[in-house]
C-alpha atoms as a PDB file:
ATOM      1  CA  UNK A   1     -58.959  27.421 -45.875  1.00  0.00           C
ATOM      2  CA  UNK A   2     -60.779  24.303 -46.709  1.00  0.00           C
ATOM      3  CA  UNK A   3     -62.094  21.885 -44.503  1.00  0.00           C
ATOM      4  CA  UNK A   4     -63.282  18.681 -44.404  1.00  0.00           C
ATOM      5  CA  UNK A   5     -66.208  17.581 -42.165  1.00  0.00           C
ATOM      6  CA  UNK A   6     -66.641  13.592 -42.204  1.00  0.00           C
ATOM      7  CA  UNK A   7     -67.402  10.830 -39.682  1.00  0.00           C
ATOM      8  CA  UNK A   8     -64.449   9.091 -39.144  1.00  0.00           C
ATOM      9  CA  UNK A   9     -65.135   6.503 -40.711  1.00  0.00           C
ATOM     10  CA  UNK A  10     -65.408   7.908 -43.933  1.00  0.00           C
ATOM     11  CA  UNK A  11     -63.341   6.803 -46.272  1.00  0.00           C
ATOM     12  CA  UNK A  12     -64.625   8.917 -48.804  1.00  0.00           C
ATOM     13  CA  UNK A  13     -64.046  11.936 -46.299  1.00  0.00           C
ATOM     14  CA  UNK A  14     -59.840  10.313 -46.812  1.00  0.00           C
ATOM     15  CA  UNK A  15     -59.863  10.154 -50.486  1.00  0.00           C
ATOM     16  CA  UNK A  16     -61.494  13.913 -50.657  1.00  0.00           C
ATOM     17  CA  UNK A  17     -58.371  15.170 -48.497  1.00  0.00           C
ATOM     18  CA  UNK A  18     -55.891  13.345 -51.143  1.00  0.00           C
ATOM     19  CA  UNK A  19     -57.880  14.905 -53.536  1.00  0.00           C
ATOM     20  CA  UNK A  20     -57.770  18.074 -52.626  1.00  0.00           C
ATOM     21  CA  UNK A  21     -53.883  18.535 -51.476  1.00  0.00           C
ATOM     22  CA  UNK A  22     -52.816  16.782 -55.277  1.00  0.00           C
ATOM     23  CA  UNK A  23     -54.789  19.531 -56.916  1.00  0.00           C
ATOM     24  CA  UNK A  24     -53.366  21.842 -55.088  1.00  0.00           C
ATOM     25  CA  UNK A  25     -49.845  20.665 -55.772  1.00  0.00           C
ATOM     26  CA  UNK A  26     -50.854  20.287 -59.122  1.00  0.00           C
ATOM     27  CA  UNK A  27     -52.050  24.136 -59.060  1.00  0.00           C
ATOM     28  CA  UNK A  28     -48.961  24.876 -57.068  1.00  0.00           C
ATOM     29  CA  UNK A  29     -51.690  26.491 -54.537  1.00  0.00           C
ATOM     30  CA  UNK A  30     -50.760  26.725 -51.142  1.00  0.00           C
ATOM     31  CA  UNK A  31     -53.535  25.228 -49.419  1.00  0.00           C
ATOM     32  CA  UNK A  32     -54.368  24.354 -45.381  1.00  0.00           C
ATOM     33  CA  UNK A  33     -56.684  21.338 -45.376  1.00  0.00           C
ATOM     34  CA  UNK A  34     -58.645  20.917 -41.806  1.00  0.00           C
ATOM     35  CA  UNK A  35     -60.150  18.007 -41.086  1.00  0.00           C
ATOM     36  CA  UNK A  36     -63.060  17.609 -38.714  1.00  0.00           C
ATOM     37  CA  UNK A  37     -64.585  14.558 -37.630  1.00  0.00           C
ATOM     38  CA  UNK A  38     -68.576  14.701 -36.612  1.00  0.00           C
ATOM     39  CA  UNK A  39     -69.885  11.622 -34.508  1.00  0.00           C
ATOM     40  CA  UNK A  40     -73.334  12.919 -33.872  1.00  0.00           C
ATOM     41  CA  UNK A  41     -76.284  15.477 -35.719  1.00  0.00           C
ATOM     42  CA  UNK A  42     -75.682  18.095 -33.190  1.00  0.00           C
ATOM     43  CA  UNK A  43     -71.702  18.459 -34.267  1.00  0.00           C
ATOM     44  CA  UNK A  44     -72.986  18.050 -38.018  1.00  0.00           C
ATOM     45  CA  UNK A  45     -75.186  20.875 -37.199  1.00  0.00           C
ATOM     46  CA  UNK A  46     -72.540  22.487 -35.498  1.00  0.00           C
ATOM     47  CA  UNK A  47     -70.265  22.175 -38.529  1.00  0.00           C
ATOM     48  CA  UNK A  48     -72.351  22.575 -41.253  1.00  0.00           C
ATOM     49  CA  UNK A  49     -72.079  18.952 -42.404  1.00  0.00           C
ATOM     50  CA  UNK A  50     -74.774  18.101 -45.317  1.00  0.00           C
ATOM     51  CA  UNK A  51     -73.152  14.511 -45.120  1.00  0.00           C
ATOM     52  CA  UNK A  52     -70.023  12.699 -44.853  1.00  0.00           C
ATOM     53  CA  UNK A  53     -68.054  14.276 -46.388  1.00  0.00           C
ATOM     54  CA  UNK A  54     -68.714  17.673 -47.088  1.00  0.00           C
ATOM     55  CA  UNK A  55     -66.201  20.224 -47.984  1.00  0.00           C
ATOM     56  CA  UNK A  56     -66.101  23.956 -47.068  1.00  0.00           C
ATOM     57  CA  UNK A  57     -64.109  26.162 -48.548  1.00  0.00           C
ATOM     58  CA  UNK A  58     -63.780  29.615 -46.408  1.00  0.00           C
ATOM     59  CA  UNK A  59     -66.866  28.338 -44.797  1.00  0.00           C
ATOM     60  CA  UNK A  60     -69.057  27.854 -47.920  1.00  0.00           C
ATOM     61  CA  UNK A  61     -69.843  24.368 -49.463  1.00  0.00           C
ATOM     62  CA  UNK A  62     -68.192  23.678 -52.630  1.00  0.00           C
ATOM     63  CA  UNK A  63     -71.503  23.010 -54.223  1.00  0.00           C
ATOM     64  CA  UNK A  64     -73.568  26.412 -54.631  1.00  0.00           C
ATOM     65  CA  UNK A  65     -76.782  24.232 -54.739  1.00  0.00           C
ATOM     66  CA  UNK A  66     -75.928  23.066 -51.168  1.00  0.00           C
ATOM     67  CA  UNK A  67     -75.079  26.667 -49.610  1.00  0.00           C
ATOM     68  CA  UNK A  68     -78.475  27.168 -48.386  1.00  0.00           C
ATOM     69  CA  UNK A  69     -79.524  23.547 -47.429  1.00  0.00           C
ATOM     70  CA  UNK A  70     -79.972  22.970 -43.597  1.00  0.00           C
ATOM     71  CA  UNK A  71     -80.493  19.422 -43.286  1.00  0.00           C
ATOM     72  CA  UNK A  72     -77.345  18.815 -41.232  1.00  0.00           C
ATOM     73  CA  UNK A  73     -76.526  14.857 -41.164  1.00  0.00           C
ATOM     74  CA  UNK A  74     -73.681  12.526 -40.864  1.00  0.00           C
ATOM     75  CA  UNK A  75     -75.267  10.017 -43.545  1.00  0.00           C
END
């Protein structure tokens, strides 16, 4: 599964979905895409969100360098 933790006003957080499901067509992957808005540190904690957005696939960030960060924001 990925998801896709973003404030909701991220419209980077939108363009990362689009992204994401065209590569998959492209790939002819079958994907689910969940989104998950954060409005505050403690759900970006609670979701793993380096900032907005990040995406997690099967729970890990898509960049290895950011797997074992812990500085949780919505910035």
């Amino acid at each position: 599964m990925v998801t896709v933790v973003r404030r909701s006003d991220c419209s980077h957080g939108v363009l990362a979905v689009a992204a994401i499901r065209a590569l998959a067509d492209v790939l002819s992957v079958p994907i689910r895409v969940r989104e998950i808005a954060v409005e505050s540190e403690e759900d970006a904690r609670a979701n793993r969100c380096l900032g907005s957005p990040t995406v997690l696939i099967n729970g890990k960030d898509v960049e290895p360098t950011a797997r074992g960060l812990t500085s949780f924001g919505t910035t």
